[in-house]
N, C-alpha and C. Protein backbone atom coordinates (compact mmCIF):
# COMPACT_ATOMS: atom_id res chain seq x y z
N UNK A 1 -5.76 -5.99 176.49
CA UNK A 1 -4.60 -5.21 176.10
C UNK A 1 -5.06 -4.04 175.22
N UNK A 2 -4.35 -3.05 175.66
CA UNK A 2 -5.20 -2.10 174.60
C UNK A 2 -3.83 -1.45 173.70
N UNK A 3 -4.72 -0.97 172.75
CA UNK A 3 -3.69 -1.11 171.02
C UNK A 3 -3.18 0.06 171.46
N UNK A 4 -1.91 0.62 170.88
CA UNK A 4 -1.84 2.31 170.55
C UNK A 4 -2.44 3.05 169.73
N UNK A 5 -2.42 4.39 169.68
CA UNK A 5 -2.77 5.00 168.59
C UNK A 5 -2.16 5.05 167.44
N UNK A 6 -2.98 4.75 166.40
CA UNK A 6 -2.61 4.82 165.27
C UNK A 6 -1.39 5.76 164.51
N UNK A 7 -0.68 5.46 163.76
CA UNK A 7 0.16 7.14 163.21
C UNK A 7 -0.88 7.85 162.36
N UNK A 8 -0.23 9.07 162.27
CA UNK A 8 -0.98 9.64 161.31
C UNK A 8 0.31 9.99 160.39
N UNK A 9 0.49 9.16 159.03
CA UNK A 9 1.88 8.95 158.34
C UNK A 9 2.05 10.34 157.94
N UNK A 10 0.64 10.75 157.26
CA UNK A 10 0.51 12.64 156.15
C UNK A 10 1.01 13.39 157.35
N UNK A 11 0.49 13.06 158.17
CA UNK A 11 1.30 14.71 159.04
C UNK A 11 2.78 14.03 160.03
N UNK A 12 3.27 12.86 159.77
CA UNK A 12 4.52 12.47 159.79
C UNK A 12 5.56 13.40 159.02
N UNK A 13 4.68 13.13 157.59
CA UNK A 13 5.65 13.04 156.31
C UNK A 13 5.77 14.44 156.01
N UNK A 14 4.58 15.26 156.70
CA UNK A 14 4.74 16.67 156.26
C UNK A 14 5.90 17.34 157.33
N UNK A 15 5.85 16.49 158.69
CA UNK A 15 6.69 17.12 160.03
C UNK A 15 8.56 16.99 159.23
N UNK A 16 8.18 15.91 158.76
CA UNK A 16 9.80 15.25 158.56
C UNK A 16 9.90 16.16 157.26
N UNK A 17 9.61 16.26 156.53
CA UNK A 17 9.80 17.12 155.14
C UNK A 17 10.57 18.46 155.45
N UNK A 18 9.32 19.08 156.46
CA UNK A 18 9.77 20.38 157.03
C UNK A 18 11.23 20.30 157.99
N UNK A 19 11.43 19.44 158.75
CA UNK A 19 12.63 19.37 159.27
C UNK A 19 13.90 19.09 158.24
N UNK A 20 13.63 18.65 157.37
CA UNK A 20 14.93 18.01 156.82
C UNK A 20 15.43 19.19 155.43
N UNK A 21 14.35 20.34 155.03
CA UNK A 21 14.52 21.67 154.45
C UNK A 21 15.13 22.68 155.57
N UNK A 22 15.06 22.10 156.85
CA UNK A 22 16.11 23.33 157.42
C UNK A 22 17.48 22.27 158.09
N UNK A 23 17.48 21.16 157.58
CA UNK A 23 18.77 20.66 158.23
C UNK A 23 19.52 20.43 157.27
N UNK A 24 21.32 21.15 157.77
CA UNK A 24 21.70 20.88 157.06
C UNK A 24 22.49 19.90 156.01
N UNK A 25 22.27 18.76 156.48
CA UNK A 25 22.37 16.92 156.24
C UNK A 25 21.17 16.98 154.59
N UNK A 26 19.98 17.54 155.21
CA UNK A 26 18.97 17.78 154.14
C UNK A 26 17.79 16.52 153.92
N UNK A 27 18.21 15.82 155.38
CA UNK A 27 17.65 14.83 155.76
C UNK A 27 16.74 14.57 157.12
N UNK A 28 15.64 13.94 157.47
CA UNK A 28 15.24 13.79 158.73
C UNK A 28 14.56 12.51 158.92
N UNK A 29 14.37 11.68 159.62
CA UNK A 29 13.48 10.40 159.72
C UNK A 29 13.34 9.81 161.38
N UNK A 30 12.42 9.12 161.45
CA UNK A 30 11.76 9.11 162.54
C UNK A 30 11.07 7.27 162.80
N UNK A 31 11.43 6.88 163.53
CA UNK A 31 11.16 5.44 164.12
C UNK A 31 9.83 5.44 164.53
N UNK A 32 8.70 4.73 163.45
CA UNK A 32 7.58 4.58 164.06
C UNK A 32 7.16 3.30 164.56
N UNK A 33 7.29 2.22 164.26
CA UNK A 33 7.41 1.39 164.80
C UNK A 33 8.32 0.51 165.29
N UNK A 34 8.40 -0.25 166.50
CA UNK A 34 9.53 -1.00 166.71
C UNK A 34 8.77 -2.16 167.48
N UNK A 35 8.80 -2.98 166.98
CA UNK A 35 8.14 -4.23 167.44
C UNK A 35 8.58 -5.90 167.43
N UNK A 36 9.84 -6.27 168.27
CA UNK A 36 10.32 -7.57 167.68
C UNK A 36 11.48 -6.87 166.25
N UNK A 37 11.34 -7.87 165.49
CA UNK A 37 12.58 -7.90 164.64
C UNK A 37 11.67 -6.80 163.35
N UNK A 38 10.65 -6.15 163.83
CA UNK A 38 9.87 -5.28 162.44
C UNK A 38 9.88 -4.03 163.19
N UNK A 39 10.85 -2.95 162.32
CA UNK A 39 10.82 -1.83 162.27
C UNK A 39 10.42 -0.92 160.74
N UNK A 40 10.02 0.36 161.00
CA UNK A 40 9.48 0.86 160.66
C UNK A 40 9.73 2.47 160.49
N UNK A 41 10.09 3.08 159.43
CA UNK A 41 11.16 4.40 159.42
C UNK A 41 9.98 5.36 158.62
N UNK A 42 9.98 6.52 158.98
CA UNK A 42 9.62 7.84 158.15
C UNK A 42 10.71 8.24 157.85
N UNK A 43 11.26 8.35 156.55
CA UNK A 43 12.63 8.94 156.10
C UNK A 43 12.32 10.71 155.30
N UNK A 44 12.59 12.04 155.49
CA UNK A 44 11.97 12.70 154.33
C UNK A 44 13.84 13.22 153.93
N UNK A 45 13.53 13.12 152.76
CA UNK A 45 15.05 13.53 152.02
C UNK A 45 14.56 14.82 151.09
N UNK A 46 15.48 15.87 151.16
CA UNK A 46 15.34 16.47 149.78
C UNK A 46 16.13 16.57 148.82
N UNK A 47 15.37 17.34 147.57
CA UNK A 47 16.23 17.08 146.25
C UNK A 47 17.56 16.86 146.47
N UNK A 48 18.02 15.87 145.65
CA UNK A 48 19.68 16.03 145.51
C UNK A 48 20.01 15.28 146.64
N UNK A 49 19.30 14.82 147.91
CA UNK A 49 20.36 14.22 149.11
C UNK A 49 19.96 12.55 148.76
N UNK A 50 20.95 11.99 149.28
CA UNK A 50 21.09 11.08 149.22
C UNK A 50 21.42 10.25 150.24
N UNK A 51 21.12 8.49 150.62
CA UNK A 51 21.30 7.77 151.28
C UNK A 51 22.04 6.60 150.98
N UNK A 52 23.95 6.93 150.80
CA UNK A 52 24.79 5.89 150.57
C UNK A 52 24.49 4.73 150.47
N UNK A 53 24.83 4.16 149.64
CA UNK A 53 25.21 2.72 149.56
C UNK A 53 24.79 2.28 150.94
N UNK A 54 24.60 1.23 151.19
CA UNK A 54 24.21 0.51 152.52
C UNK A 54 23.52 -0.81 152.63
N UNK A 55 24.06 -2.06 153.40
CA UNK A 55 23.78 -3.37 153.44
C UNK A 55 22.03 -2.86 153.64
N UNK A 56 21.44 -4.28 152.79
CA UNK A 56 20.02 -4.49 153.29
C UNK A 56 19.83 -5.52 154.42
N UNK A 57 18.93 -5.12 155.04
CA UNK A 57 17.77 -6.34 156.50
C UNK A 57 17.94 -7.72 154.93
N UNK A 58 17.26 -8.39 156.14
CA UNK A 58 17.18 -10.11 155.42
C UNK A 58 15.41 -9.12 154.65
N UNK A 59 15.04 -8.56 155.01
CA UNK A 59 13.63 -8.18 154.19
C UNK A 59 13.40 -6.85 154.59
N UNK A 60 12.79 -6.33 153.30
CA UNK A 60 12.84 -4.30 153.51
C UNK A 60 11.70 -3.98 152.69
N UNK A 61 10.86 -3.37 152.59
CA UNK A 61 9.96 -2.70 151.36
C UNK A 61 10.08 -1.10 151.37
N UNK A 62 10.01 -0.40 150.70
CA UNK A 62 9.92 0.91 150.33
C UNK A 62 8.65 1.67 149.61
N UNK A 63 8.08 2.79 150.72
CA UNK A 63 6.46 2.77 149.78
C UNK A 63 6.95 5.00 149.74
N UNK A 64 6.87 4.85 148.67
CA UNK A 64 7.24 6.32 148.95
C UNK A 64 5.69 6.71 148.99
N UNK A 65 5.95 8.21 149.69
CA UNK A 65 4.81 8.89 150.97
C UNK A 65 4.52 10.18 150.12
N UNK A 66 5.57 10.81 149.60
CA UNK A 66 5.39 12.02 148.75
C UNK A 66 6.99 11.91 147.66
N UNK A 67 6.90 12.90 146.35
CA UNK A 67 8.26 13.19 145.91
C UNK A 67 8.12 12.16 145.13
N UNK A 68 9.65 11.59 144.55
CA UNK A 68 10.01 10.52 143.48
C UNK A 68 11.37 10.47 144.55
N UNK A 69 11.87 9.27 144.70
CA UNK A 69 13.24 8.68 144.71
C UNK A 69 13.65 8.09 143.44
N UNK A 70 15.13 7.92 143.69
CA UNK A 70 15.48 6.80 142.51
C UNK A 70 16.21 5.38 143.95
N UNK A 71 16.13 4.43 143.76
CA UNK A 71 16.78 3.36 144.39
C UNK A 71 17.68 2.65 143.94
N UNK A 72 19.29 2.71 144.15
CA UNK A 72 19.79 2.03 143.17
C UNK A 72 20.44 0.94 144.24
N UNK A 73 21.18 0.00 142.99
CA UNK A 73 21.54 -1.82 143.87
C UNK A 73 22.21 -2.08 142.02
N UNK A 74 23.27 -2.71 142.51
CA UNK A 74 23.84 -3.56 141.83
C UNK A 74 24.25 -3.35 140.44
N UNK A 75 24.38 -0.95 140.15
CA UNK A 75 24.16 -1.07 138.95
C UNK A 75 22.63 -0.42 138.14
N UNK A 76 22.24 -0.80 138.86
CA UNK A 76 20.76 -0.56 138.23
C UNK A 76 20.08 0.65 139.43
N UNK A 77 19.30 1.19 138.21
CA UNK A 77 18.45 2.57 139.41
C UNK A 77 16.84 2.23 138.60
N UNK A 78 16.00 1.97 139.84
CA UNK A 78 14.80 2.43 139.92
C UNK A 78 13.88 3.46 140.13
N UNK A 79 13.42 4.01 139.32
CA UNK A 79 12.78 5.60 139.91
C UNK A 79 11.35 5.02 140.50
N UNK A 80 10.77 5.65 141.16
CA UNK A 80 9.97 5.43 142.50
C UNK A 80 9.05 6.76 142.43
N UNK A 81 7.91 6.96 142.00
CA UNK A 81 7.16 8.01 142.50
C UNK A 81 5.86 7.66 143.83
N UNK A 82 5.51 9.18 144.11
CA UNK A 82 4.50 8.80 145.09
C UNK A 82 3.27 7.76 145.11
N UNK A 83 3.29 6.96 146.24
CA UNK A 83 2.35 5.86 146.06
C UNK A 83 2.88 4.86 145.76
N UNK A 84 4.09 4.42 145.36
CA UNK A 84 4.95 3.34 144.82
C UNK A 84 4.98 2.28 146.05
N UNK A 85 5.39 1.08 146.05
CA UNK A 85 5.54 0.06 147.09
C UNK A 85 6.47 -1.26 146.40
N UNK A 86 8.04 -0.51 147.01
CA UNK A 86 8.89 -1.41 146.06
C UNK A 86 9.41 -2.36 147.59
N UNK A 87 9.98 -3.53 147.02
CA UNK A 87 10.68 -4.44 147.82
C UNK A 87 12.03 -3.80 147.57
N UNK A 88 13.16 -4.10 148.68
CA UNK A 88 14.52 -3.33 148.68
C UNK A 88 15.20 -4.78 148.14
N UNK A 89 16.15 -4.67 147.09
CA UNK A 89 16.90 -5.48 146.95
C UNK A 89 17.75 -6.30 147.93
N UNK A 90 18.00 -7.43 148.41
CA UNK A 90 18.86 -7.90 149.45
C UNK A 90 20.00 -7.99 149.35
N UNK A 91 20.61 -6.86 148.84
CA UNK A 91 21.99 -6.46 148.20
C UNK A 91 22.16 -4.88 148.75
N UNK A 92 23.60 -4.38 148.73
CA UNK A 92 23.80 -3.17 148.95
C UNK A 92 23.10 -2.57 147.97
N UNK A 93 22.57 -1.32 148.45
CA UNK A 93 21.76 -0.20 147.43
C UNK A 93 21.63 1.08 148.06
N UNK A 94 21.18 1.84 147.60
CA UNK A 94 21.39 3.52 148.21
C UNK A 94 20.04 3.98 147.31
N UNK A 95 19.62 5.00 148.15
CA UNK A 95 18.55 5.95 148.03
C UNK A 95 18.95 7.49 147.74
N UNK A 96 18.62 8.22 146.94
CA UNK A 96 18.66 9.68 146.02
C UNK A 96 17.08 10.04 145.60
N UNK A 97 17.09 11.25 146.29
CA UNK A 97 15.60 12.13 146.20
C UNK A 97 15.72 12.91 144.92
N UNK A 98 15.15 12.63 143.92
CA UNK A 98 14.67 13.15 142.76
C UNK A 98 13.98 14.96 142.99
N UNK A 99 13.28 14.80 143.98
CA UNK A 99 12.85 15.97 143.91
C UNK A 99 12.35 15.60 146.03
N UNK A 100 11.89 16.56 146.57
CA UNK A 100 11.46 16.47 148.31
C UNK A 100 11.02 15.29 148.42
N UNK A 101 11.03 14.50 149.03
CA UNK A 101 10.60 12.92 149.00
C UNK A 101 10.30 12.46 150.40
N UNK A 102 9.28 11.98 150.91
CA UNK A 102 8.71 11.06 151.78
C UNK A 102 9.20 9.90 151.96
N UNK A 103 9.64 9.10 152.64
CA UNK A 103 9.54 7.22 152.29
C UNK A 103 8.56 6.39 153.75
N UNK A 104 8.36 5.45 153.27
CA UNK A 104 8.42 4.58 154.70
C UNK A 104 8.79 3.39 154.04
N UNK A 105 9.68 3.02 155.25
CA UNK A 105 10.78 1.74 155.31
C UNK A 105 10.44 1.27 156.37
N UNK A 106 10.31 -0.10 155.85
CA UNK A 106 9.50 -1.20 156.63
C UNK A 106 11.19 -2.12 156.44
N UNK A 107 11.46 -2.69 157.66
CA UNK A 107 12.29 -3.37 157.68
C UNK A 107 12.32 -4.97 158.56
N UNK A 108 12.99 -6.00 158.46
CA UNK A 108 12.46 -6.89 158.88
C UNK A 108 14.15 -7.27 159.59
N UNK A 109 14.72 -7.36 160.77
CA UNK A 109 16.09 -7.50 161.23
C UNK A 109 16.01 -8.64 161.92
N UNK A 110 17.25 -9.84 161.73
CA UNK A 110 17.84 -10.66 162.46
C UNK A 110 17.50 -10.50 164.23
């Protein structure tokens, strides 16, 4: 069986960055993996946009790629800079870009 090619996340994160500075949502993201119940998101947000409130997967992690997010759930906000690798609360929570922001969201679905 032979594997796919690898991503290359940096020039993901730079494609999605650039798309989501000319859209006007202010958002762009991109499905890199899909495999069984494990998916896998390039999200790039900029300053100021945000990703509502929204139920979590039974399991999620968040590794930001570039930028700072803040992550909030239940009340509480986490700020998140580049290089970070947070678990998503299994509670409603929402995402807000601090400044141009990268993510990858690893998700784990029913």
């Amino acid at each position: 069986m032979q594997r796919p090619a690898p991503f290359d996340l940096a020039a993901l994160a730079d494609e999605h960055l650039t798309k989501a500075r000319t859209a006007p949502h202010g958002r762009s993201a991109h499905l890199v993996m899909h495999d069984g119940v494990l998916r896998q998101s390039v999200i790039a947000l900029t300053a100021g946009t945000s990703l509502d409130e929204h139920n979590a997967p039974p399991a999620a992690s968040l590794q930001v790629l570039r930028g700072r997010v803040e992550l909030t759930a239940a009340g509480r906000a986490e700020e998140l800079a580049t290089g970070a690798l947070q678990m998503i609360p299994k509670e409603r929570h929402g995402l807000t870009a601090l400044e141009d922001a990268v993510v990858l969201l690893t998700a784990v679905n029913d």
